[in-house]
N, C-alpha and C. Protein backbone atom coordinates (compact mmCIF):
# COMPACT_ATOMS: atom_id res chain seq x y z
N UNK A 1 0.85 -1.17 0.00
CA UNK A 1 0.00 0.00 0.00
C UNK A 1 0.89 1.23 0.00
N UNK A 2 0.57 2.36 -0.88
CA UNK A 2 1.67 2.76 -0.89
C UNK A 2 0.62 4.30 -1.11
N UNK A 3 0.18 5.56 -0.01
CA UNK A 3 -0.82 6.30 0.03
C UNK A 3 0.43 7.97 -0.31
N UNK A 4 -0.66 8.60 -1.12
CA UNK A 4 -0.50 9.41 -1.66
C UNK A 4 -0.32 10.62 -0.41
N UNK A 5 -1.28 10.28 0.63
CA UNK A 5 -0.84 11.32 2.16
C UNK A 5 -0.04 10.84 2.82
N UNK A 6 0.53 11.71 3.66
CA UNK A 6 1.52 11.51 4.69
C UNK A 6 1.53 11.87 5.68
N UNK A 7 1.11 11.52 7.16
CA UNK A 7 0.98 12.64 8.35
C UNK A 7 2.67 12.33 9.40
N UNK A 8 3.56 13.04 9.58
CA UNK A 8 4.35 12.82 10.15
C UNK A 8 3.94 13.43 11.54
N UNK A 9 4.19 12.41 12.75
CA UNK A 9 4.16 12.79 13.81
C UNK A 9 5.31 12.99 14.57
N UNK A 10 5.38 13.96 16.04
CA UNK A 10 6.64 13.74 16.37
C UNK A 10 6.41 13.45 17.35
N UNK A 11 8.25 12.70 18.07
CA UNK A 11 7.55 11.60 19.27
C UNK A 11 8.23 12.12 20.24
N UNK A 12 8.52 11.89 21.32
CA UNK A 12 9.43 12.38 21.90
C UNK A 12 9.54 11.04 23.66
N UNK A 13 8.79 10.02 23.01
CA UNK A 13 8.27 8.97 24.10
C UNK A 13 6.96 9.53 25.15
N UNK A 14 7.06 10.73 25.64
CA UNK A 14 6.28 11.07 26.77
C UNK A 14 4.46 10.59 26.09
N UNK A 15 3.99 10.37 27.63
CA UNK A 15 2.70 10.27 27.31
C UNK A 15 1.79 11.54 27.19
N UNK A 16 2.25 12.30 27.02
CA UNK A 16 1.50 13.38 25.61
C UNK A 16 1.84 13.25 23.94
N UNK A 17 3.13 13.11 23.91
CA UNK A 17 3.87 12.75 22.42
C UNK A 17 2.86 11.32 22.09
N UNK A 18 2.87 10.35 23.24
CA UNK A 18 2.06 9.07 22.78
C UNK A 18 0.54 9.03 22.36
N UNK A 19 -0.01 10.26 23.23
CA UNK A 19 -1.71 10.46 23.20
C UNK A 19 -1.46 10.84 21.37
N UNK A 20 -0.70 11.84 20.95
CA UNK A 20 -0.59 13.05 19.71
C UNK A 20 -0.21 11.54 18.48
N UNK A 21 0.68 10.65 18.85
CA UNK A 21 0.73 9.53 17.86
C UNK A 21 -0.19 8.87 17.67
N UNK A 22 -0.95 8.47 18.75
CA UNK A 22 -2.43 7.93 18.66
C UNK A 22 -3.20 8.79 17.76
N UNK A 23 -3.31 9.91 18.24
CA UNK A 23 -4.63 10.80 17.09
C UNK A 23 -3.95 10.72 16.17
N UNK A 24 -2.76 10.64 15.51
CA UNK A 24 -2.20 10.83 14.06
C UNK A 24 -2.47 9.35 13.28
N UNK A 25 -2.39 8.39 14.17
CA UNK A 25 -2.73 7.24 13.43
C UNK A 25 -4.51 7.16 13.24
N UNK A 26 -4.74 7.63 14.12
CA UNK A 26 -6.61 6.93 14.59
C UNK A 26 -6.65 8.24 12.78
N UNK A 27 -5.62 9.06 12.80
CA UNK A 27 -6.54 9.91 11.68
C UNK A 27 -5.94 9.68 10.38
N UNK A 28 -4.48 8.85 10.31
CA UNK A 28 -3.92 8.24 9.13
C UNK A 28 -4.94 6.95 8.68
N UNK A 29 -5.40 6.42 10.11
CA UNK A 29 -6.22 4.91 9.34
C UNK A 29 -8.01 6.12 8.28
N UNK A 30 -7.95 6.72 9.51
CA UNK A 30 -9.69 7.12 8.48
C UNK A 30 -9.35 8.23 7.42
N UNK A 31 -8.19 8.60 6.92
CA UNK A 31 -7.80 8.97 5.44
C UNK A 31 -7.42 7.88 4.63
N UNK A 32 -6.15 7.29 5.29
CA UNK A 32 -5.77 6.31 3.97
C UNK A 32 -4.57 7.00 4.05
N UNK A 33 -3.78 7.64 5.15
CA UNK A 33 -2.58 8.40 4.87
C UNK A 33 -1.62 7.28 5.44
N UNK A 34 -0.26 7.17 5.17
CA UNK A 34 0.95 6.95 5.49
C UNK A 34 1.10 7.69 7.10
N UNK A 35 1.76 6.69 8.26
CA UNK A 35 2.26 7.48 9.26
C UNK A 35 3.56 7.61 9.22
N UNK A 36 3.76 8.48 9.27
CA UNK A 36 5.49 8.82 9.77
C UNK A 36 5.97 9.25 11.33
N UNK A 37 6.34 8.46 11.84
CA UNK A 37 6.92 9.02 13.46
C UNK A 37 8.50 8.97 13.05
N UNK A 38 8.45 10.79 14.04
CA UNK A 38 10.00 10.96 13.71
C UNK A 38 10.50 11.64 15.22
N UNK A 39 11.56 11.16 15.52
CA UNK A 39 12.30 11.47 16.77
C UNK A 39 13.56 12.01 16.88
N UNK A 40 13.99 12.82 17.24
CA UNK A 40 14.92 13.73 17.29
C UNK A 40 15.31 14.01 18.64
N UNK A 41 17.09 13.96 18.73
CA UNK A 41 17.37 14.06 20.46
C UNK A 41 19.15 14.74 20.09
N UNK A 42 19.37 15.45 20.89
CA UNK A 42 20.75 15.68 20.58
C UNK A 42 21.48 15.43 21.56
N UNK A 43 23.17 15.46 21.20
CA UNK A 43 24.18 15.22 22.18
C UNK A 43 24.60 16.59 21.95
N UNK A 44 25.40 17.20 23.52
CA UNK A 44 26.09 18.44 23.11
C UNK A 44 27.55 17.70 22.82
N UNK A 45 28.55 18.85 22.12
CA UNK A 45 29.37 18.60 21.37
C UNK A 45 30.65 18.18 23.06
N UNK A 46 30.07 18.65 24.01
CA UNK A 46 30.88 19.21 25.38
C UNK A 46 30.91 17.38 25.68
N UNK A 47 29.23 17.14 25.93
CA UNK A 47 29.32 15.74 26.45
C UNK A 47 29.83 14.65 25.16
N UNK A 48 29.89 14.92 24.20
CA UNK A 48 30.67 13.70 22.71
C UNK A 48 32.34 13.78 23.09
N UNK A 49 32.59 15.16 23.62
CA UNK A 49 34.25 15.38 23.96
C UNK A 49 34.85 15.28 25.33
N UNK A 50 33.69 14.64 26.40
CA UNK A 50 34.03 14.21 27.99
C UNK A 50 33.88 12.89 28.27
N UNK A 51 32.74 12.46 28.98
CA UNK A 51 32.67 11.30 29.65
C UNK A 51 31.68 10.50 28.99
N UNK A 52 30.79 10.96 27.72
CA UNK A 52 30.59 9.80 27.10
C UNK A 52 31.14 9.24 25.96
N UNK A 53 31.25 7.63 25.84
CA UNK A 53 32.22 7.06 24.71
C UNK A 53 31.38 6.95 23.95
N UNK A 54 31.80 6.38 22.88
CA UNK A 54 31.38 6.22 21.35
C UNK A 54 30.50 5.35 21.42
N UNK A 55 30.61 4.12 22.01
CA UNK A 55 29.74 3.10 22.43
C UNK A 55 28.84 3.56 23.10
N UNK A 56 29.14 4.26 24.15
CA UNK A 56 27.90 4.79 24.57
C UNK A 56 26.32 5.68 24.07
N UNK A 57 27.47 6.65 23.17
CA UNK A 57 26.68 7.32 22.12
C UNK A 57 26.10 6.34 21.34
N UNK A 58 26.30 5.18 20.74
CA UNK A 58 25.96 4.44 19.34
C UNK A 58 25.05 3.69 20.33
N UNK A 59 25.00 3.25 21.66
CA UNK A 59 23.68 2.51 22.43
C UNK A 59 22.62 3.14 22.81
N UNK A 60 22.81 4.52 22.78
CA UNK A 60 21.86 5.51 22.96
C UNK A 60 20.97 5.25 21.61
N UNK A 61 21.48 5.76 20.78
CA UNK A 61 20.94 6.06 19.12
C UNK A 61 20.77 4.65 18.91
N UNK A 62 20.94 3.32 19.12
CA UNK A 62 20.36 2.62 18.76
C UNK A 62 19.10 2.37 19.75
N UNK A 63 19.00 2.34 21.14
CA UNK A 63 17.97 2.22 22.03
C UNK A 63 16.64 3.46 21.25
N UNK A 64 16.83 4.28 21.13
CA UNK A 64 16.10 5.56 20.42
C UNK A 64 15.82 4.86 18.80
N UNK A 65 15.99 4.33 18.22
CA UNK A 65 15.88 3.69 17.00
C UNK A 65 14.93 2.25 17.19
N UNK A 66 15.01 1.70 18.13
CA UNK A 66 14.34 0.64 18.32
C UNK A 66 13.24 1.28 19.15
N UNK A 67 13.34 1.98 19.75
CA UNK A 67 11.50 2.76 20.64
C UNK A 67 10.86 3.12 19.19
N UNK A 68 11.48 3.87 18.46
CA UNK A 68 10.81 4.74 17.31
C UNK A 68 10.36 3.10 16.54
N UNK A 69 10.78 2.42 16.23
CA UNK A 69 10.38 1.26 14.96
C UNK A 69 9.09 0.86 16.02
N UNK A 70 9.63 0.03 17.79
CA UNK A 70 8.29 -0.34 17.86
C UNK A 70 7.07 0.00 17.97
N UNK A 71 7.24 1.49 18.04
CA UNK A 71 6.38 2.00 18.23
C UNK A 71 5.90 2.25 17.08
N UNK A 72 6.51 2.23 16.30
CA UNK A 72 5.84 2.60 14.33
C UNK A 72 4.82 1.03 14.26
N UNK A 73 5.93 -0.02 14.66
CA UNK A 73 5.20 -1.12 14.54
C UNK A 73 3.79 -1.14 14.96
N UNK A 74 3.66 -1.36 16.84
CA UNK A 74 2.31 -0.98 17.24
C UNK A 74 1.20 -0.33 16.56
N UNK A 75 1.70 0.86 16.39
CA UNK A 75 0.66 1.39 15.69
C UNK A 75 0.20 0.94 14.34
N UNK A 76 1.37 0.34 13.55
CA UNK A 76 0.82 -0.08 12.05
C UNK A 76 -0.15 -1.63 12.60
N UNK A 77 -0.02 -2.11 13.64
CA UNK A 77 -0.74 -3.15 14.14
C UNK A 77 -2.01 -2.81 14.76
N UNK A 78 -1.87 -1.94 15.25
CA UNK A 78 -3.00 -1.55 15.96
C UNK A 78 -4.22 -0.98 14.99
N UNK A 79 -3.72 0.05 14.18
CA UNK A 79 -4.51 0.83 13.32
C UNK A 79 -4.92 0.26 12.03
N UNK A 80 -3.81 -0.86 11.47
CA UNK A 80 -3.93 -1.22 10.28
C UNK A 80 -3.66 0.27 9.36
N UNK A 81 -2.49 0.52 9.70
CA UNK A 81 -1.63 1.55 8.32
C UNK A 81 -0.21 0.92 8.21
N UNK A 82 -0.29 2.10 7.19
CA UNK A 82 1.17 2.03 6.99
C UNK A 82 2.31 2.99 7.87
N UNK A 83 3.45 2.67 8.01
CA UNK A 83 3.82 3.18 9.20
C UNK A 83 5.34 3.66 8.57
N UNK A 84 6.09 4.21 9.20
CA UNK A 84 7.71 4.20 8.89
C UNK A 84 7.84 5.17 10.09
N UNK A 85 9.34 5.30 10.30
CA UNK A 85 9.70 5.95 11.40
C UNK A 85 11.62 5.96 10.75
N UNK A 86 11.33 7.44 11.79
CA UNK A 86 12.84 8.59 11.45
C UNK A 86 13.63 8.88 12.54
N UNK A 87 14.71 8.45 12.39
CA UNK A 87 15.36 9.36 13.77
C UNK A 87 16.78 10.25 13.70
N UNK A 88 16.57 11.44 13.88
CA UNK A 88 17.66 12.46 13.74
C UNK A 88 18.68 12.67 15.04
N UNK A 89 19.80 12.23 15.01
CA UNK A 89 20.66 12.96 15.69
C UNK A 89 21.66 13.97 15.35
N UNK A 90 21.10 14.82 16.56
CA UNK A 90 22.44 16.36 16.04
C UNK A 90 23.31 16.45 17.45
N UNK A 91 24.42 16.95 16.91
CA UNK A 91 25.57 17.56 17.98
C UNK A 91 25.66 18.64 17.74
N UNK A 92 25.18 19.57 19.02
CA UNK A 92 25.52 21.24 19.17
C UNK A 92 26.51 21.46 20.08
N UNK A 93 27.09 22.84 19.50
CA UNK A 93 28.18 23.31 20.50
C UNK A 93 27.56 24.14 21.93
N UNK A 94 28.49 24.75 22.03
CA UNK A 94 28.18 25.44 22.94
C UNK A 94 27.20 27.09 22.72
């Protein structure tokens, strides 16, 4: 299925972000739109250059990558849509 709309939601885990994914799906299934959940979290550039390692960073961004899919999942289960999910990481300075 492959729908001509698209509603991207954004997530942020909290149970308000979760209520706002719910209405985006409950309103992707009664269009026929595509859901998109997209999540976004940053590292500062201070903490990438102190006490957290690389591994650490790459278990973060993958833990945040697997909330975002199951949760794309759920909902494409729950609602019967189509689902995909995004996740952006940025490093800011100071």
């Amino acid at each position: 299925m492959n729908s001509p709309l698209t509603i991207i939601a954004a997530t942020n885990f909290s149970a308000i972000a979760t209520n706002a994914v719910n209405y985006a799906a409950g309103l992707a299934k009664a269009t026929g739109a595509k859901l998109v959940l997209f999540n976004s979290f940053s590292l500062s550039v201070h903490s990438a250059n102190s006490h957290i390692t690389a591994d650490a960073m790459q278990k973060q961004i993958e833990r945040a990558i697997s909330k975002l899919e199951n949760l794309a999942k759920e909902m494409a289960d729950s609602f019967k849509i189509e689902t995909a999910s995004n996740l952006y990481v940025f490093f800011f300075g100071r």
